[in-house]
N, C-alpha and C. Protein backbone atom coordinates (compact mmCIF):
# COMPACT_ATOMS: atom_id res chain seq x y z
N UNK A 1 152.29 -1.29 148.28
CA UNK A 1 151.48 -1.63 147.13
C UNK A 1 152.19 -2.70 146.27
N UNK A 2 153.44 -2.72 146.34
CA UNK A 2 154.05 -3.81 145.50
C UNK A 2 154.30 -5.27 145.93
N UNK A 3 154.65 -5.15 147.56
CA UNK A 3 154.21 -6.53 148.03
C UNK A 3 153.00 -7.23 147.60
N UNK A 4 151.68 -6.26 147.98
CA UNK A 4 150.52 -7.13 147.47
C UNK A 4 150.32 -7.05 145.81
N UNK A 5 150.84 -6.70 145.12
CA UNK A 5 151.16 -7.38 143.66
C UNK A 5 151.75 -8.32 143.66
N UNK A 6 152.98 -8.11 144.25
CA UNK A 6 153.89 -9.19 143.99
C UNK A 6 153.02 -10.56 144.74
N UNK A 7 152.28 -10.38 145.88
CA UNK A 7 151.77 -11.25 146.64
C UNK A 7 151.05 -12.14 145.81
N UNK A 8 150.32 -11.23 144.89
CA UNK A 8 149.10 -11.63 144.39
C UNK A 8 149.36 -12.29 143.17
N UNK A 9 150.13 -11.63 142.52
CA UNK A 9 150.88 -12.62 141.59
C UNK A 9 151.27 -14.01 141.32
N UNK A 10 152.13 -14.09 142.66
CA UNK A 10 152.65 -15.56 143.39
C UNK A 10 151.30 -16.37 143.61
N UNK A 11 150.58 -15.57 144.23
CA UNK A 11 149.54 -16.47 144.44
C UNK A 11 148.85 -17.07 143.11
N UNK A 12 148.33 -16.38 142.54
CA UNK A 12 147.75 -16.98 141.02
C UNK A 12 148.77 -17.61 140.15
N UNK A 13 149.65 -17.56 140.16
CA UNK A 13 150.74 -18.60 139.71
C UNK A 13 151.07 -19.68 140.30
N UNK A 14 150.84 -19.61 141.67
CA UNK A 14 151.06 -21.18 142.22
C UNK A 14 149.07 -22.09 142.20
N UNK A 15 148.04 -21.04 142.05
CA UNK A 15 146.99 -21.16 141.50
C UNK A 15 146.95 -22.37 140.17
N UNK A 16 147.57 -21.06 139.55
CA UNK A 16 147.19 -21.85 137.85
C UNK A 16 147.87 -23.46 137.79
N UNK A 17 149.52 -23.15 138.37
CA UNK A 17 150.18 -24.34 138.33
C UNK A 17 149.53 -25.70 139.16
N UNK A 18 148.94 -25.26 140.42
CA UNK A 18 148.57 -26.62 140.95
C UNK A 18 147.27 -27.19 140.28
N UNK A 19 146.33 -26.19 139.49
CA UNK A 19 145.40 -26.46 138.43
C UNK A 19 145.57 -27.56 137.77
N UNK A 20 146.97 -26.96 136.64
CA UNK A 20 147.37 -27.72 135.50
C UNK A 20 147.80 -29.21 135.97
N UNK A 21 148.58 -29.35 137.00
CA UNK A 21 148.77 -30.32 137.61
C UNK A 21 147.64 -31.55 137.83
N UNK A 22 146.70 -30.88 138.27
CA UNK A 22 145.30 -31.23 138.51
C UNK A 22 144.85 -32.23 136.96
N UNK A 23 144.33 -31.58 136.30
CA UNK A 23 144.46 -31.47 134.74
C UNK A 23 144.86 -32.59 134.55
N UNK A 24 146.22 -32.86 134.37
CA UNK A 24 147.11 -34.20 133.75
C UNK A 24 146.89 -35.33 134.85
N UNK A 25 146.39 -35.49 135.57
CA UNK A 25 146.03 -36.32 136.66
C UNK A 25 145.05 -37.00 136.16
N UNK A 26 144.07 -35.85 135.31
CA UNK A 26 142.56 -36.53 135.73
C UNK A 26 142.34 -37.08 134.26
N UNK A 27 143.60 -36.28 133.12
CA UNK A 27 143.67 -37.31 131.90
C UNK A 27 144.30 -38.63 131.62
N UNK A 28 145.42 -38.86 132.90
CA UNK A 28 146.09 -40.03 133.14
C UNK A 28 145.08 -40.84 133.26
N UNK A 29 144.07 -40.33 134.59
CA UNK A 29 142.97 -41.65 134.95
C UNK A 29 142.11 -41.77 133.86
N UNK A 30 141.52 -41.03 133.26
CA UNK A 30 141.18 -41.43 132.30
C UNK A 30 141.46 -42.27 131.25
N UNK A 31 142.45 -41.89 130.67
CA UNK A 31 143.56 -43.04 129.20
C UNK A 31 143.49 -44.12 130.23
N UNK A 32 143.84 -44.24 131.53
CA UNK A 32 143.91 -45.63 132.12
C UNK A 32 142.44 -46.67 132.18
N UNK A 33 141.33 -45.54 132.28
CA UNK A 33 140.04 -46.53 132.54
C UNK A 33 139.73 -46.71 131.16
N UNK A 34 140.10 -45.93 129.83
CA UNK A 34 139.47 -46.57 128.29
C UNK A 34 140.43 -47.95 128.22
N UNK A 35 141.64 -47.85 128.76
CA UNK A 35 141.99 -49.61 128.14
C UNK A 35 141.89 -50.69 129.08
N UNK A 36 141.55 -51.70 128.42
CA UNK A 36 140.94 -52.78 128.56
C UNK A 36 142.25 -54.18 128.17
N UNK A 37 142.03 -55.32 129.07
CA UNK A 37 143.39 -56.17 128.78
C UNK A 37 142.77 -57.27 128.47
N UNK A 38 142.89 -57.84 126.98
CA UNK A 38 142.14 -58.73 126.44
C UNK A 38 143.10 -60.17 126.32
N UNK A 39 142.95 -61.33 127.37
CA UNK A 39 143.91 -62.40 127.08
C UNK A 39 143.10 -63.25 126.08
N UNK A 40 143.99 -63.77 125.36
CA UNK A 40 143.95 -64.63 124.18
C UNK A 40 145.08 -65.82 124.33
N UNK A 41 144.92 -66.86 123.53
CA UNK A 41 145.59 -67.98 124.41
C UNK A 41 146.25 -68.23 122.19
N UNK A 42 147.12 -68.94 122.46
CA UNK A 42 147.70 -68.88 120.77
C UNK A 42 148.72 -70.05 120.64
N UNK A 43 149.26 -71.21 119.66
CA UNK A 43 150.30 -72.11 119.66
C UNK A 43 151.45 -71.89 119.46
N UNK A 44 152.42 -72.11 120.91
CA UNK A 44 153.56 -71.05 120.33
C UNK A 44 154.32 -71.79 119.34
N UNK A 45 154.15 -72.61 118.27
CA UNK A 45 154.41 -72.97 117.02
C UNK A 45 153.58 -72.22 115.84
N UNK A 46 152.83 -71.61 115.76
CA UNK A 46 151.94 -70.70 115.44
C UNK A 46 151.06 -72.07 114.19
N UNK A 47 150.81 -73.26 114.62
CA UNK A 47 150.43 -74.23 113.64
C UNK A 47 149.02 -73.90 112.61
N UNK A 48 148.27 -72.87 113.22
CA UNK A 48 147.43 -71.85 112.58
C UNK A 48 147.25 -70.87 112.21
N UNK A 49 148.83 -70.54 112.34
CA UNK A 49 149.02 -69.24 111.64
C UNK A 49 149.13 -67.95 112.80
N UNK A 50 148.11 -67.07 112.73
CA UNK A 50 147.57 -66.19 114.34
C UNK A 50 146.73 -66.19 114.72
N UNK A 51 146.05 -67.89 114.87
CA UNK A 51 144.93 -67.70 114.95
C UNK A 51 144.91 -68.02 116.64
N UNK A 52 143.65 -67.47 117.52
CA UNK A 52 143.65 -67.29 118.59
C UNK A 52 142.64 -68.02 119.28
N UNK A 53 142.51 -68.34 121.02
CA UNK A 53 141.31 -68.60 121.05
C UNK A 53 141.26 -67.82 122.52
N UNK A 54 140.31 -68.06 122.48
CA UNK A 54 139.54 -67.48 123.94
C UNK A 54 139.87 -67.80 125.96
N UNK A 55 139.86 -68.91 125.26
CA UNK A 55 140.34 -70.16 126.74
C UNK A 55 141.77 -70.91 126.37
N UNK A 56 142.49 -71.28 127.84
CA UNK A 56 143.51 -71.87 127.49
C UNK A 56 143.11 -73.60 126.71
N UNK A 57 144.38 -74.39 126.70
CA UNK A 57 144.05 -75.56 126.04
C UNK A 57 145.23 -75.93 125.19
N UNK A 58 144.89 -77.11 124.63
CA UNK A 58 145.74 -77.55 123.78
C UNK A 58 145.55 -77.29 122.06
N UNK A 59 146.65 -76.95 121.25
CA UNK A 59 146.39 -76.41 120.27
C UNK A 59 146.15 -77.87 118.97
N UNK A 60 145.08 -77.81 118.37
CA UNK A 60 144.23 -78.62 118.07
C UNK A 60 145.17 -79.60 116.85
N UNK A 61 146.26 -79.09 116.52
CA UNK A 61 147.37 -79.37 115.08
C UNK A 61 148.29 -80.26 115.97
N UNK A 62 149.11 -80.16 117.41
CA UNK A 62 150.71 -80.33 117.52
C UNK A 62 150.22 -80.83 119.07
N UNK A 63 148.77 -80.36 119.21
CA UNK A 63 148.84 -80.87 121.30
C UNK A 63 149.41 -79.93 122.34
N UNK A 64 150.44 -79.03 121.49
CA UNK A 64 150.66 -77.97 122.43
C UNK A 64 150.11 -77.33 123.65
N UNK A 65 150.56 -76.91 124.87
CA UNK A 65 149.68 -76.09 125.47
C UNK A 65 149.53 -75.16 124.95
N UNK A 66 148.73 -74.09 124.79
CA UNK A 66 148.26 -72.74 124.48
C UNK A 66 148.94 -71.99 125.03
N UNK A 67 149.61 -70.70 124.33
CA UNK A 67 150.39 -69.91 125.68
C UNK A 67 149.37 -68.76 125.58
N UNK A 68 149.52 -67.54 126.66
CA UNK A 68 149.00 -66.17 127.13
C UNK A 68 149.31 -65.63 125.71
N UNK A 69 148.30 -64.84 125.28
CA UNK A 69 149.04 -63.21 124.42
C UNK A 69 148.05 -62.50 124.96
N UNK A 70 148.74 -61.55 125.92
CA UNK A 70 147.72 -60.67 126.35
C UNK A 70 147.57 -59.20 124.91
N UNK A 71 146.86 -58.16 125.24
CA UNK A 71 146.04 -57.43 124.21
C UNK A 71 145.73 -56.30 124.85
N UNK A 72 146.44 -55.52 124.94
CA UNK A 72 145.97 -54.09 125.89
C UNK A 72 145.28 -53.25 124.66
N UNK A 73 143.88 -53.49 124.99
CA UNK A 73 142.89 -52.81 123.98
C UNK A 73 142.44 -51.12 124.22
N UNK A 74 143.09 -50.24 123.77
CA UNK A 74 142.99 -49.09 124.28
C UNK A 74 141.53 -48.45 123.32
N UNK A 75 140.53 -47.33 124.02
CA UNK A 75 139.20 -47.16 123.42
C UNK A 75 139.48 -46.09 123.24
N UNK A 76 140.88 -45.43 123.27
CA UNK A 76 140.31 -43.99 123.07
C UNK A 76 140.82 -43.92 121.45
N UNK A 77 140.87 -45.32 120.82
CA UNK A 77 140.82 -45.14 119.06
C UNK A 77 139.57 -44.67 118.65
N UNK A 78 138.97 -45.48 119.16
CA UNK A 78 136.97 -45.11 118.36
C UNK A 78 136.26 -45.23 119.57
N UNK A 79 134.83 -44.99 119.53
CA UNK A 79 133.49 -44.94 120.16
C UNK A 79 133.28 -46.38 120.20
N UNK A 80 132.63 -46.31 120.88
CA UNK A 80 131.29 -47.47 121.40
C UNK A 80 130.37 -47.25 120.89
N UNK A 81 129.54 -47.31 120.33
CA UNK A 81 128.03 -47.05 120.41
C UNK A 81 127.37 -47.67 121.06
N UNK A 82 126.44 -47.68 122.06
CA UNK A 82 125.95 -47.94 122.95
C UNK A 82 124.24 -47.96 122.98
């Protein structure tokens, strides 16, 4: 009688644990699909301050090229409304 306690025990404990496991997996993928990577292009003399644009190019003050600032926009701050 105590093997199959003990059996049964083990078993629902390696149960629950591969669960929980489960669990943090499927909240990882999640947090991963709310953010979003927003490139923005900027003068790295900052001749406008922070101001940004959309597309690369030359920055409209100095001729500069535009460099990358990427923007990892995470959604799980607020909603969408949709």
């Amino acid at each position: 009688m105590k093997k199959q306690i003990i059996t049964a025990a083990l078993f629902l404990t390696t149960t629950l644990f591969m669960a929980s496991c489960g669990n943090s997996e499927s909240k990882k993928e999640n947090s991963e699909t709310e953010q979003t990577v927003h490139t923005e292009y900027q003068c790295p003399m900052k001749c406008e301050g922070e101001k940004t644009y959309d597309k690369s190019g030359q920055c409209p003050v100095c001729n500069m090229d535009l460099e990358k600032k990427e923007h990892v926009h995470d959604h799980g701050d607020h909603e969408h409304n949709h």
